[in-house]
Protein backbone atom coordinates (compact mmCIF):
# COMPACT_ATOMS: atom_id res chain seq x y z
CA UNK A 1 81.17 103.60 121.33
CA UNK A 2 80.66 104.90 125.24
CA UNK A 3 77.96 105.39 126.60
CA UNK A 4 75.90 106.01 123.72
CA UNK A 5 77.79 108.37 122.36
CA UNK A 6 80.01 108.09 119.33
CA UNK A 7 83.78 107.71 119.97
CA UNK A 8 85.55 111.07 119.85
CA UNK A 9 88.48 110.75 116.90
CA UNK A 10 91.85 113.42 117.41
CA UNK A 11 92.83 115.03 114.51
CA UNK A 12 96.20 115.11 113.18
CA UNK A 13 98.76 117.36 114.90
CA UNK A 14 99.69 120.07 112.65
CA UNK A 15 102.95 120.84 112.54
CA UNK A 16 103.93 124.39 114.58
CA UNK A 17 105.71 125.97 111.56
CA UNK A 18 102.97 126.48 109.65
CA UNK A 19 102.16 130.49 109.66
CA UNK A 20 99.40 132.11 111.43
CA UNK A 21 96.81 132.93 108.35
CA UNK A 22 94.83 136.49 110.35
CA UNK A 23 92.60 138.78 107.99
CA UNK A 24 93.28 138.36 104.17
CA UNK A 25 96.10 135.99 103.95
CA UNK A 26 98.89 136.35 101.59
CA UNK A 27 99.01 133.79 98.71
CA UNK A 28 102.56 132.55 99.87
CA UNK A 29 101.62 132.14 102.69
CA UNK A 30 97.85 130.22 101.91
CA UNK A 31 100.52 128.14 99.87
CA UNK A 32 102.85 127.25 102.73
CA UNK A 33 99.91 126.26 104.99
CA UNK A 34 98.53 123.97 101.93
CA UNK A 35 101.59 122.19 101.75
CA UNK A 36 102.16 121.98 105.43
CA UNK A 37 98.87 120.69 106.10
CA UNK A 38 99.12 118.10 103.38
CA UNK A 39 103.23 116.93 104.89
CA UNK A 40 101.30 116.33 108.09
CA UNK A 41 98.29 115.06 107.52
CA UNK A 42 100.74 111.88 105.57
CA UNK A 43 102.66 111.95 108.24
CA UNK A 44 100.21 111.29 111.35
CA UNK A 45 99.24 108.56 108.83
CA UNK A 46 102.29 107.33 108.62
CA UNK A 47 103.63 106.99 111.94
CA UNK A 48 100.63 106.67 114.37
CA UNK A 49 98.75 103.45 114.42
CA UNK A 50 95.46 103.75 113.84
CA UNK A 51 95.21 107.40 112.47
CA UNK A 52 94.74 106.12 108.85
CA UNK A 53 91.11 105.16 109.63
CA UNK A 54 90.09 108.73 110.65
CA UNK A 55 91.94 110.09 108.04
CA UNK A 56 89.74 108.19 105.53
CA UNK A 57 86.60 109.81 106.69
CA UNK A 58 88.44 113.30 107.15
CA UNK A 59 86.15 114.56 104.40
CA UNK A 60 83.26 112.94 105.79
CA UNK A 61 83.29 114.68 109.06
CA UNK A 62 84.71 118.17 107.62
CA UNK A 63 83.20 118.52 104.45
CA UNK A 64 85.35 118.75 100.88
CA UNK A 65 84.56 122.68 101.16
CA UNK A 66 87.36 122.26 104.21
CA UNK A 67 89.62 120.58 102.35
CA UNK A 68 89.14 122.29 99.52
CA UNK A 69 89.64 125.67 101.30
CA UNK A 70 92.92 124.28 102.03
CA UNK A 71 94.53 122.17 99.40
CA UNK A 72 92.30 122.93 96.17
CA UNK A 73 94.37 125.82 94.92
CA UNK A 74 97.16 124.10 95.09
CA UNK A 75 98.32 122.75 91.40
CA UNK A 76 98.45 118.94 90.34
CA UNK A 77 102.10 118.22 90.67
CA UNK A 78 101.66 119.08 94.27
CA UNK A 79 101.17 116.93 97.44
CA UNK A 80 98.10 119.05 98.66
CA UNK A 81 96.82 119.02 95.11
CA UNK A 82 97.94 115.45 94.65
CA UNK A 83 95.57 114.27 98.08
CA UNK A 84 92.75 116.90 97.26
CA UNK A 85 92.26 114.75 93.23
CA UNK A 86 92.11 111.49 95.85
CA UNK A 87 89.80 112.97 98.20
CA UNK A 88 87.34 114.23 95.66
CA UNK A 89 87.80 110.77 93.50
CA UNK A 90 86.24 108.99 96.88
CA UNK A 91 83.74 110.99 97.74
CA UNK A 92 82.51 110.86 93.94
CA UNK A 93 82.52 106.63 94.16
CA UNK A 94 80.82 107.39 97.18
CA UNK A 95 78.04 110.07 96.24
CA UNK A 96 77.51 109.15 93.27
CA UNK A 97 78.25 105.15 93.07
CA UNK A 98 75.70 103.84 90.54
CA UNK A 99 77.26 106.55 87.72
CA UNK A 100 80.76 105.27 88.48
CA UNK A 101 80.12 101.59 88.41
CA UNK A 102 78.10 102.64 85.10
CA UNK A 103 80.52 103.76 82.97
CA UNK A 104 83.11 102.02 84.78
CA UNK A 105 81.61 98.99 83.45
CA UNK A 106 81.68 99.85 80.14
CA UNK A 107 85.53 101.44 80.33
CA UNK A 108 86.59 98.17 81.40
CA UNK A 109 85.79 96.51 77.80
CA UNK A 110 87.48 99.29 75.99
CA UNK A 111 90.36 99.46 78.67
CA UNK A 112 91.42 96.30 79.69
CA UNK A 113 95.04 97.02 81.11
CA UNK A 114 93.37 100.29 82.70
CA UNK A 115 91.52 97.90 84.52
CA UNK A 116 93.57 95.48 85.80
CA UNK A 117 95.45 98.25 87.22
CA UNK A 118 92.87 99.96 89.08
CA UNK A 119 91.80 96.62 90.81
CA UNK A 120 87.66 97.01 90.97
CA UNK A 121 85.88 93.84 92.18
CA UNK A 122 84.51 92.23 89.36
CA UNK A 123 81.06 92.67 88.45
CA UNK A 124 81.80 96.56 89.15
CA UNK A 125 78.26 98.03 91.17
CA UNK A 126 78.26 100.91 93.20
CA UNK A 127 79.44 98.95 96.53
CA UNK A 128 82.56 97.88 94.40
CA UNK A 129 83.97 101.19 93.20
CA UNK A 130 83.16 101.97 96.62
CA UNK A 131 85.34 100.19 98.21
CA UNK A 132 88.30 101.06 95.17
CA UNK A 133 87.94 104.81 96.33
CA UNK A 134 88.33 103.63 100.15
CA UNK A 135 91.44 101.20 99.38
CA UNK A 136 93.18 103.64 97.35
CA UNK A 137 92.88 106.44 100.01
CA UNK A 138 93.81 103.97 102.77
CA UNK A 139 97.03 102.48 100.82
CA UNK A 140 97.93 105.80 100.37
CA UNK A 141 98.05 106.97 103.56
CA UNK A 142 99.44 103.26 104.31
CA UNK A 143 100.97 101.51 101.90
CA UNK A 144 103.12 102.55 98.55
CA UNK A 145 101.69 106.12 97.67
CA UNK A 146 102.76 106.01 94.21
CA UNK A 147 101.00 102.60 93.56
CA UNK A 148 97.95 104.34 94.87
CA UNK A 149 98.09 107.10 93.39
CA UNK A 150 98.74 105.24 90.01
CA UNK A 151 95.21 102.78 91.02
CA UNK A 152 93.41 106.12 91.00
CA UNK A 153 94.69 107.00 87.98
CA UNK A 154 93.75 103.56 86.06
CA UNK A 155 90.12 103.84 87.66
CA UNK A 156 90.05 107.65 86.06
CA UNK A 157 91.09 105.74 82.55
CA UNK A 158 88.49 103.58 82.77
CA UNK A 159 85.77 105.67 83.78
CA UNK A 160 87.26 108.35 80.50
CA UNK A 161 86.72 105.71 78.15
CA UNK A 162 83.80 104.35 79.07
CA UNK A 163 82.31 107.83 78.92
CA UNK A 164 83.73 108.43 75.59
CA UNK A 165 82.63 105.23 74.43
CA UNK A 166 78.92 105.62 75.10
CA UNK A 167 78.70 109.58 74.12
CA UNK A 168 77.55 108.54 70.91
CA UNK A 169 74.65 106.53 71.58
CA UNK A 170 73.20 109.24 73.91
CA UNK A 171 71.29 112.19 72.95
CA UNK A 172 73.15 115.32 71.67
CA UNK A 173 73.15 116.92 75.10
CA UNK A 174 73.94 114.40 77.37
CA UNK A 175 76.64 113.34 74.90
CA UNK A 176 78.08 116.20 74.72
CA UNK A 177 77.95 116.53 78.73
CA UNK A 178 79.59 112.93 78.56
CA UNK A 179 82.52 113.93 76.22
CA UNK A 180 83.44 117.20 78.01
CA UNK A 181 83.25 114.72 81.48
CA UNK A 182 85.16 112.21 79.76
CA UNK A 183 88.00 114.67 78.94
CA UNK A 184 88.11 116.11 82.99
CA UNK A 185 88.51 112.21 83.93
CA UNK A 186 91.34 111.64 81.26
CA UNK A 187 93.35 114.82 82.80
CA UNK A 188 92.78 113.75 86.09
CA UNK A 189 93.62 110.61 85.42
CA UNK A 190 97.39 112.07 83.57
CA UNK A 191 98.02 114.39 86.33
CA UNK A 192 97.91 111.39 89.19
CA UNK A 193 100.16 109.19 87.30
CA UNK A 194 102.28 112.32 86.93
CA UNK A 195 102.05 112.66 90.36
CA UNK A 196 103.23 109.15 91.05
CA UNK A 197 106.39 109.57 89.10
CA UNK A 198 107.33 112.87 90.81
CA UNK A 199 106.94 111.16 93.96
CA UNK A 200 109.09 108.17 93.15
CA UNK A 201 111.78 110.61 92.46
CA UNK A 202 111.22 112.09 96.30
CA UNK A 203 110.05 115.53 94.17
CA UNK A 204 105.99 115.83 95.81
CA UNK A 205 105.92 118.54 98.03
C-alpha cells in the first residue's frame, strides 16, 4: 500500500506473436490468441518471482467474462481450456463456498480416495474449500501442474458424488437439478485428469 492507495499489480507480458484480432476475428486466429495467452500467462508465472500472486486474483480484478472471452471456447484437452475449468473451479469455492463445503462433505464419505487426493482441510466449511481452490491455482502456476490439475479433479469427484448421493432425499426438482449438476462435476472432473496426463506427456498446448 502507498499512500493510501492500493498497490498497482503489472500484468503479464504477452508474448508479440500473438495476431492483431481488428473487427470480426477469424476463428483461427481467436484460437491462436487463446492459446498464446494461456503459454504466457504460465510462463510469467513461471519465471518471474512474485507474479503467481496476481495471477491468482487475475479473475478477481478482470472478471471470468474476460477470461472467458478468451480461453472458454477453447476445448478441454487444451491449455487455455485446461486453466479456464481451474479458474471457474475457484471462483465457484469462492462464490459460492457454503454449497461446496456442503456436498463436499458428504462426497468425502462416499469417496474416500477422491478425497485424500484433493487435500481439503478437514472439517470441510466454506473457508476450507476456499483455500483448496486458491492452492490448486497457485501450485499450478507454481508447483507440478499435473498434480494440480489432478487435486482439482479429485475435489470435482467428491463434490459429483456427494451430489449424487443426496439427489434422492431431496425433492423431485432439486434432485433432479442435483443429478444433472452432479453429472457436469463428474465430466469436469474426467476432462482435468485427462488434462494432467496429456501434459505429462509435454502434449497441452
Amino acid at each position: 500500500m502507498t499512500e493510501g492507495r492500493p498497490e498497482r499489480h503489472r500484468r503479464p507480458h504477452l508474448r508479440p506473436d500473438m495476431p492483431d484480432l481488428l473487427g470480426d476475428p477469424d476463428p483461427a486466429d481467436r484460437t491462436a490468441v487463446a492459446h498464446a495467452t494461456a503459454a504466457a500467462v504460465l510462463q510469467a508465472a513461471r519465471s518471474e518471482p512474485g507474479t503467481a500472486p496476481r495471477l491468482l486474483d487475475l479473475a478477481d480484478r478482470l472478471g471470468l467474462d474476460e477470461i472467458a472471452e478468451l480461453w472458454r471456447g477453447s476445448g478441454p484437452d487444451t491449455l487455455p481450456g485446461t486453466l479456464w475449468s481451474l479458474y471457474l473451479l475457484r471462483s465457484w469455492v469462492h462464490r459460492n463456498g457454503s454449497e461446496a463445503a456442503r456436498v463436499f462433505a458428504v462426497g468425502e464419505r462416499v469417496a474416500e480416495v477422491s478425497t485424500a487426493v484433493a487435500g481439503v482441510a478437514h472439517p470441510p466449511g466454506p473457508a476450507e474449500v476456499a483455500a483448496l481452490g486458491d492452492a490448486v491455482l497457485t501450485s499450478a502456476f507454481t508447483g507440478d501442474f499435473a498434480v494440480a490439475l489432478e487435486r482439482a479433479g479429485a475435489f470435482c469427484r467428491v463434490v459429483a458424488a456427494g451430489r449424487a448421493h443426496s439427489a434422492d432425499d431431496l425433492a423431485e426438482e432439486e434432485g433432479a437439478r442435483q443429478t444433472r449438476l452432479a453429472k457436469g462435476n463428474l465430466r469436469m472432473a474426467e476432462e482435468l485428469e485427462r488434462a494432467a496426463a496429456l501434459w505429462r506427456r509435454n502434449e497441452l498446448h
